[in-house]
PDB file of N, CA and C in Angstrom:
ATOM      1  N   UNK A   1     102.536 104.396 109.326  1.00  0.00           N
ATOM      2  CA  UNK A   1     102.047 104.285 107.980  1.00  0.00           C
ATOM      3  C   UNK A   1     102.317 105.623 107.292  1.00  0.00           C
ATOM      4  N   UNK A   2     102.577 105.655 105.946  1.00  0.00           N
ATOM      5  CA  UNK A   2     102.760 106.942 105.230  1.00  0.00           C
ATOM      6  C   UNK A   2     102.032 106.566 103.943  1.00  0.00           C
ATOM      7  N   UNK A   3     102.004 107.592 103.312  1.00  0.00           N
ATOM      8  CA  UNK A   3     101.151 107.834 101.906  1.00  0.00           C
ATOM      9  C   UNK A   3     102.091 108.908 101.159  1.00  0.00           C
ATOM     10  N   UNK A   4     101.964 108.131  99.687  1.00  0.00           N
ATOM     11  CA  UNK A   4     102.544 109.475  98.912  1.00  0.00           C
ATOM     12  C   UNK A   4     101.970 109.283  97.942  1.00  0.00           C
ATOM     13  N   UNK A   5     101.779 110.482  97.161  1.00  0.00           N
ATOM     14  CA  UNK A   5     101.045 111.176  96.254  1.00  0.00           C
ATOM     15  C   UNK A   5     101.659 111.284  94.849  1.00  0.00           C
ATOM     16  N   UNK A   6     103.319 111.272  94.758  1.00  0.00           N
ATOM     17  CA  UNK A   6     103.900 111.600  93.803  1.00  0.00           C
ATOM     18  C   UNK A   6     104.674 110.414  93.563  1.00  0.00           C
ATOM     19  N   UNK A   7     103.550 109.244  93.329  1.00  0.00           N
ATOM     20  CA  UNK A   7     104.910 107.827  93.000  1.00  0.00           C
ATOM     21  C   UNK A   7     106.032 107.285  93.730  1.00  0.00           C
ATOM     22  N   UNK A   8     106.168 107.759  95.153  1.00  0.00           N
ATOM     23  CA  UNK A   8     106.857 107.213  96.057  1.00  0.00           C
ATOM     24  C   UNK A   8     107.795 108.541  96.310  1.00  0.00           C
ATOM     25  N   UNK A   9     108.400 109.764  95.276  1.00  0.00           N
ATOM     26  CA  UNK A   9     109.484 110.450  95.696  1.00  0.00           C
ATOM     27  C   UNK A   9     109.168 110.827  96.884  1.00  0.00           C
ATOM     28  N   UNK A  10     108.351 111.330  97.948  1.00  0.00           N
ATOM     29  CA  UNK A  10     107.737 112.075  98.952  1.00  0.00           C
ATOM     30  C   UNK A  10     106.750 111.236  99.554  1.00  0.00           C
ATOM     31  N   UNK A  11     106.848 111.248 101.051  1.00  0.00           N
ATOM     32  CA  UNK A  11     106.343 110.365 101.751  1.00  0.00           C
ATOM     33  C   UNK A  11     105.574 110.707 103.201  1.00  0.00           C
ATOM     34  N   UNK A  12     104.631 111.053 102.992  1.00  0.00           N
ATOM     35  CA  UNK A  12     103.292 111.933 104.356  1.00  0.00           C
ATOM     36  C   UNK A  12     102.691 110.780 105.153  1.00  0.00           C
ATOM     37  N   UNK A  13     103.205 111.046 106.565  1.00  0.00           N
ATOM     38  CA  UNK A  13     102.622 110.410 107.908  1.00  0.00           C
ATOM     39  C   UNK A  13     100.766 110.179 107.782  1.00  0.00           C
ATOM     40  N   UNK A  14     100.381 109.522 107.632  1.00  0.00           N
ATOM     41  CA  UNK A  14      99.161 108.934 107.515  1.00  0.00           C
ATOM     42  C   UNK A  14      98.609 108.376 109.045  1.00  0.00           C
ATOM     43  N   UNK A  15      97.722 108.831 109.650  1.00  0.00           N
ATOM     44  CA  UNK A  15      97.135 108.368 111.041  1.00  0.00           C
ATOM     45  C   UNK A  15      96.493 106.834 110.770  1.00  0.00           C
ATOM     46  N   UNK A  16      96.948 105.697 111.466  1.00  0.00           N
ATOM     47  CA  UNK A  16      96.101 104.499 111.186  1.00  0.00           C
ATOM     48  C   UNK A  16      94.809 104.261 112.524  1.00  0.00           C
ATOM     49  N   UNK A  17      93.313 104.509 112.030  1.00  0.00           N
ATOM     50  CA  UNK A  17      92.474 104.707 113.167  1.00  0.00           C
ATOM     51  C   UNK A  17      91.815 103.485 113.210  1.00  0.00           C
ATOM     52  N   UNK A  18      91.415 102.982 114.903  1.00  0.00           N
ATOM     53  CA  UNK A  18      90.403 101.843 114.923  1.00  0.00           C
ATOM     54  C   UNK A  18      89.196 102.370 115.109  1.00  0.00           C
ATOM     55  N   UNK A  19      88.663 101.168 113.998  1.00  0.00           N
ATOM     56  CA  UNK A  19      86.990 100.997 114.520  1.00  0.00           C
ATOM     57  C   UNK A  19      86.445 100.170 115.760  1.00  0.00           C
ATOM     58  N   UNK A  20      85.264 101.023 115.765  1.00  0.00           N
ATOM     59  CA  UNK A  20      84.534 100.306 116.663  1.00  0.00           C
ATOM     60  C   UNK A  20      84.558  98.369 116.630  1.00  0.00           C
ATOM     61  N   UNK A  21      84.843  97.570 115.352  1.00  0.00           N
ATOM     62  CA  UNK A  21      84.902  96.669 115.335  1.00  0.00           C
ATOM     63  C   UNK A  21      86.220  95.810 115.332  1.00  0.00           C
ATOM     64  N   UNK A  22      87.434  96.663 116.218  1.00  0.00           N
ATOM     65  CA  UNK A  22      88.379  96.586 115.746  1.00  0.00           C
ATOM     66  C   UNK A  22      89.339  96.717 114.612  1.00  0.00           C
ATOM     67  N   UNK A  23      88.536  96.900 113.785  1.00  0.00           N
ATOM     68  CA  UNK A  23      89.439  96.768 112.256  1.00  0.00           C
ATOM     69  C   UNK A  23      90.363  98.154 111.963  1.00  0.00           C
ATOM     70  N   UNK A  24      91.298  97.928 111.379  1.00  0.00           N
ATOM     71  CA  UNK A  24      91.943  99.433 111.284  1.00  0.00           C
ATOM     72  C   UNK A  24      91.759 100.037 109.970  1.00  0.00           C
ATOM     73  N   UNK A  25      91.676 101.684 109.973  1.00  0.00           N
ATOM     74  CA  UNK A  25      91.714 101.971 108.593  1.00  0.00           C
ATOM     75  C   UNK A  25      92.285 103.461 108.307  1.00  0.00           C
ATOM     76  N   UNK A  26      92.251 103.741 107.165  1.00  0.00           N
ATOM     77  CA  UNK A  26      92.903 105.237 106.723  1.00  0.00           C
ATOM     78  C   UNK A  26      91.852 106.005 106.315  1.00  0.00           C
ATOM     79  N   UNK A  27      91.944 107.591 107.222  1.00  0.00           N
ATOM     80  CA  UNK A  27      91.325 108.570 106.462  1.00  0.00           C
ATOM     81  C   UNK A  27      92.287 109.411 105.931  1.00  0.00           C
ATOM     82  N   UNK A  28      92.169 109.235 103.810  1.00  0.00           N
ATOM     83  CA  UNK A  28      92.849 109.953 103.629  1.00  0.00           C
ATOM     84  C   UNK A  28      92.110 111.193 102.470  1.00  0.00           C
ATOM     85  N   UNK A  29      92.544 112.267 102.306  1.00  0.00           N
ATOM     86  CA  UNK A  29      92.088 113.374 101.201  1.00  0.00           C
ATOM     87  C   UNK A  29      92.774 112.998  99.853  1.00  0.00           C
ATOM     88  N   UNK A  30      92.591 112.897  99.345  1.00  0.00           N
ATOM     89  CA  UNK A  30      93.077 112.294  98.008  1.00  0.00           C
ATOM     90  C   UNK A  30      93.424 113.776  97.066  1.00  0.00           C
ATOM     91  N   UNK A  31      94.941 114.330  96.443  1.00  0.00           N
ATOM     92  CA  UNK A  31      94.737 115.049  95.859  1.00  0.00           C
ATOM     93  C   UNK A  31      93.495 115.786  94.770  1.00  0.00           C
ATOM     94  N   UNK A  32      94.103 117.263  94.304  1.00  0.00           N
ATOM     95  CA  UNK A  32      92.792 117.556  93.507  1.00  0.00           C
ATOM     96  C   UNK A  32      93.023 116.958  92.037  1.00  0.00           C
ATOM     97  N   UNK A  33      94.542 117.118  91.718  1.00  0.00           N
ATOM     98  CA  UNK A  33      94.784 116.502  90.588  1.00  0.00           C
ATOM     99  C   UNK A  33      95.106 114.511  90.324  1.00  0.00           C
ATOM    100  N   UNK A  34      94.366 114.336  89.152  1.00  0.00           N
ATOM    101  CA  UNK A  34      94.495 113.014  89.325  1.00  0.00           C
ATOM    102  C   UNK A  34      96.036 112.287  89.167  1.00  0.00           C
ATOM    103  N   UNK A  35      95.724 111.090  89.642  1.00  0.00           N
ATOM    104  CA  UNK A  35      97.463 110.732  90.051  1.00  0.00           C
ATOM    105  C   UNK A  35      97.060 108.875  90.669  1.00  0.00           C
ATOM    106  N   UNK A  36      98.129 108.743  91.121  1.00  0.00           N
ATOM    107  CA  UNK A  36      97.846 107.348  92.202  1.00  0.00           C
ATOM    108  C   UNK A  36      98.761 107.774  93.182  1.00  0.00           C
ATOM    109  N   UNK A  37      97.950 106.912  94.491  1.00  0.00           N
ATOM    110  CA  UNK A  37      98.578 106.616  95.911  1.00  0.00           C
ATOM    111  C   UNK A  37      99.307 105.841  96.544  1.00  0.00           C
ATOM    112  N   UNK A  38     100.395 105.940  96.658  1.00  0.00           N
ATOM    113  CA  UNK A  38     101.158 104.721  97.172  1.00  0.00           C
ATOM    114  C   UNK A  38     101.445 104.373  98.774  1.00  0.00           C
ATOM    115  N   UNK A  39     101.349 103.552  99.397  1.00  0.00           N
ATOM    116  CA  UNK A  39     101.976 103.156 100.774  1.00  0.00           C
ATOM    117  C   UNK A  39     103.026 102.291 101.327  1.00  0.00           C
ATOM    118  N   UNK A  40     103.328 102.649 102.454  1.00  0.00           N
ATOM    119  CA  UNK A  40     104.491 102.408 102.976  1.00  0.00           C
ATOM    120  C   UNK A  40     104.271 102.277 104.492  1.00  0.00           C
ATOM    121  N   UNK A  41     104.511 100.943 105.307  1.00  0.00           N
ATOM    122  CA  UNK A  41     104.194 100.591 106.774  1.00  0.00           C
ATOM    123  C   UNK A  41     105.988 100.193 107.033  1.00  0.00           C
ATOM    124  N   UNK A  42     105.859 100.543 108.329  1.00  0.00           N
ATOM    125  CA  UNK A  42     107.260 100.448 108.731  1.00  0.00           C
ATOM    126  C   UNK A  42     106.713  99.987 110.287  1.00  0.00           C
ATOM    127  N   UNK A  43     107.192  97.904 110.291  1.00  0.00           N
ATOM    128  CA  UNK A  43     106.633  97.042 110.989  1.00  0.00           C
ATOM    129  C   UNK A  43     107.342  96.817 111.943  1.00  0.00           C
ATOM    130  N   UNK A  44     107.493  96.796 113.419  1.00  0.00           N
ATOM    131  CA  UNK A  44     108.275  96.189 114.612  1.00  0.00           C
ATOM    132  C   UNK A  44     107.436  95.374 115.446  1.00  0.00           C
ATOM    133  N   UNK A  45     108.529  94.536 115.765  1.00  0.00           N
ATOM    134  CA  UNK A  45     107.853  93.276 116.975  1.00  0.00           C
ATOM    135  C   UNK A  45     108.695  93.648 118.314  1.00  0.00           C
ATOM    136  N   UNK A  46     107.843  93.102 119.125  1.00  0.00           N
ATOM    137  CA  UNK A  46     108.456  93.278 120.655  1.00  0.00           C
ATOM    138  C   UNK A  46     110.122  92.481 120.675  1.00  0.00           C
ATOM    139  N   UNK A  47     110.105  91.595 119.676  1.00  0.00           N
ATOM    140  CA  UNK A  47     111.491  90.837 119.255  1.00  0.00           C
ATOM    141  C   UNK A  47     112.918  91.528 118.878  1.00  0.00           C
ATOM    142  N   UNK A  48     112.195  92.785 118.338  1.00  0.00           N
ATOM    143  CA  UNK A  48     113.118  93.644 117.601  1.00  0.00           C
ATOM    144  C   UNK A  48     113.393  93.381 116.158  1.00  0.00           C
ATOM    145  N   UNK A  49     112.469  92.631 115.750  1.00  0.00           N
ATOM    146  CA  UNK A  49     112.475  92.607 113.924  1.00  0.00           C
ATOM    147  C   UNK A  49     111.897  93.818 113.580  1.00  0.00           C
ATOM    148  N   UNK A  50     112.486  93.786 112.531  1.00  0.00           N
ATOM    149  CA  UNK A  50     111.455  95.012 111.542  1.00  0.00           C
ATOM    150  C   UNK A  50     111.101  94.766 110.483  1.00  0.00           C
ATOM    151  N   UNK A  51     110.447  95.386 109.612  1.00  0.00           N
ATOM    152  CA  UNK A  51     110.262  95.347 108.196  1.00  0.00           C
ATOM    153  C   UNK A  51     109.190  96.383 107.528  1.00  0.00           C
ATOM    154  N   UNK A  52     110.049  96.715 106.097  1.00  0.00           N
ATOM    155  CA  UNK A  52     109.060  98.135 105.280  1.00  0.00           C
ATOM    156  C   UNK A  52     108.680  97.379 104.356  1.00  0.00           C
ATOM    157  N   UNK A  53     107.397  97.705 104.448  1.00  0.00           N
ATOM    158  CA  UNK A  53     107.036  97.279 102.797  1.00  0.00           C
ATOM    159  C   UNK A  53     106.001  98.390 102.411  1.00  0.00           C
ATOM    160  N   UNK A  54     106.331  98.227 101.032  1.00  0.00           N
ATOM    161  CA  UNK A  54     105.614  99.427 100.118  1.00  0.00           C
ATOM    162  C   UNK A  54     104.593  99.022  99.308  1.00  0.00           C
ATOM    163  N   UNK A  55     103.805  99.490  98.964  1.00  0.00           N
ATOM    164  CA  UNK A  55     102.641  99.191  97.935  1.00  0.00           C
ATOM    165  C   UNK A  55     102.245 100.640  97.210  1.00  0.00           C
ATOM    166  N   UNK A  56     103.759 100.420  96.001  1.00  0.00           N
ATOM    167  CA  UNK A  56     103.242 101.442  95.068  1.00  0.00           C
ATOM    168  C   UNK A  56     102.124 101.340  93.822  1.00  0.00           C
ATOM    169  N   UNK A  57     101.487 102.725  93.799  1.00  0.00           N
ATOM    170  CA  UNK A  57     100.395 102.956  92.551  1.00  0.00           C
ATOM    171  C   UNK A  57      99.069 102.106  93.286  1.00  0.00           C
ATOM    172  N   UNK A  58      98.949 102.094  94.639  1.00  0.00           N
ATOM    173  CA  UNK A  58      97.763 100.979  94.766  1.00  0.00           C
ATOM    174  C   UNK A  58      96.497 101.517  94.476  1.00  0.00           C
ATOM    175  N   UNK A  59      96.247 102.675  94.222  1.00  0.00           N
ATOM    176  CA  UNK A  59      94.710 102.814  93.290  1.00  0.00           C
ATOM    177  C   UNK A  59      95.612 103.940  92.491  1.00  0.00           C
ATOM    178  N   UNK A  60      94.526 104.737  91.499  1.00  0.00           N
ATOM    179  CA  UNK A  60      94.343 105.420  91.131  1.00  0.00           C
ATOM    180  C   UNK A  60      93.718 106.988  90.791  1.00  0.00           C
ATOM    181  N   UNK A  61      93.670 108.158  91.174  1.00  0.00           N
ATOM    182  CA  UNK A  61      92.378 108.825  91.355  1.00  0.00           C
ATOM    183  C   UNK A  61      92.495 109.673  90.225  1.00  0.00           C
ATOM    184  N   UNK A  62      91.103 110.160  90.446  1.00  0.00           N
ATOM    185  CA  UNK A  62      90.710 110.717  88.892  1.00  0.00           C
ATOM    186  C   UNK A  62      89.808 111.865  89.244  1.00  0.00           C
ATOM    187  N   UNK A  63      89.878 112.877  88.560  1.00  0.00           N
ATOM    188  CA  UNK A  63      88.783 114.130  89.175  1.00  0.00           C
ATOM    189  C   UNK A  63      88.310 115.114  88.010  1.00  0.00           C
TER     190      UNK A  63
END
């Protein structure tokens, strides 16, 4: 998983952690200046498929 900060140009390794209830999630620091966050998972199967998908601008932050 990655995260970027600047609309997709630049792209930071993001740790994906489990919970205790299984579920997975992101701890991330959110810049100081406001902006939006975008993501990017880069998917493999034991098959050998792959697939990226992105989810740009998915929130917003504000400070």
């Amino acid at each position: 998983m990655k995260v970027s900060y600047d609309g997709g140009r630049t792209w930071k390794p993001v740790t994906v952690h489990g919970a205790a209830s299984g579920k997975a999630y992101l701890a991330l620091t959110n810049p100081k200046r406001p902006g939006t966050v975008s993501f990017r998972a880069d998917l493999a199967d034991t098959a050998g498929n792959t697939y990226t998908g992105t989810i740009r601008n998915a929130y917003r932050t504000v400070r």
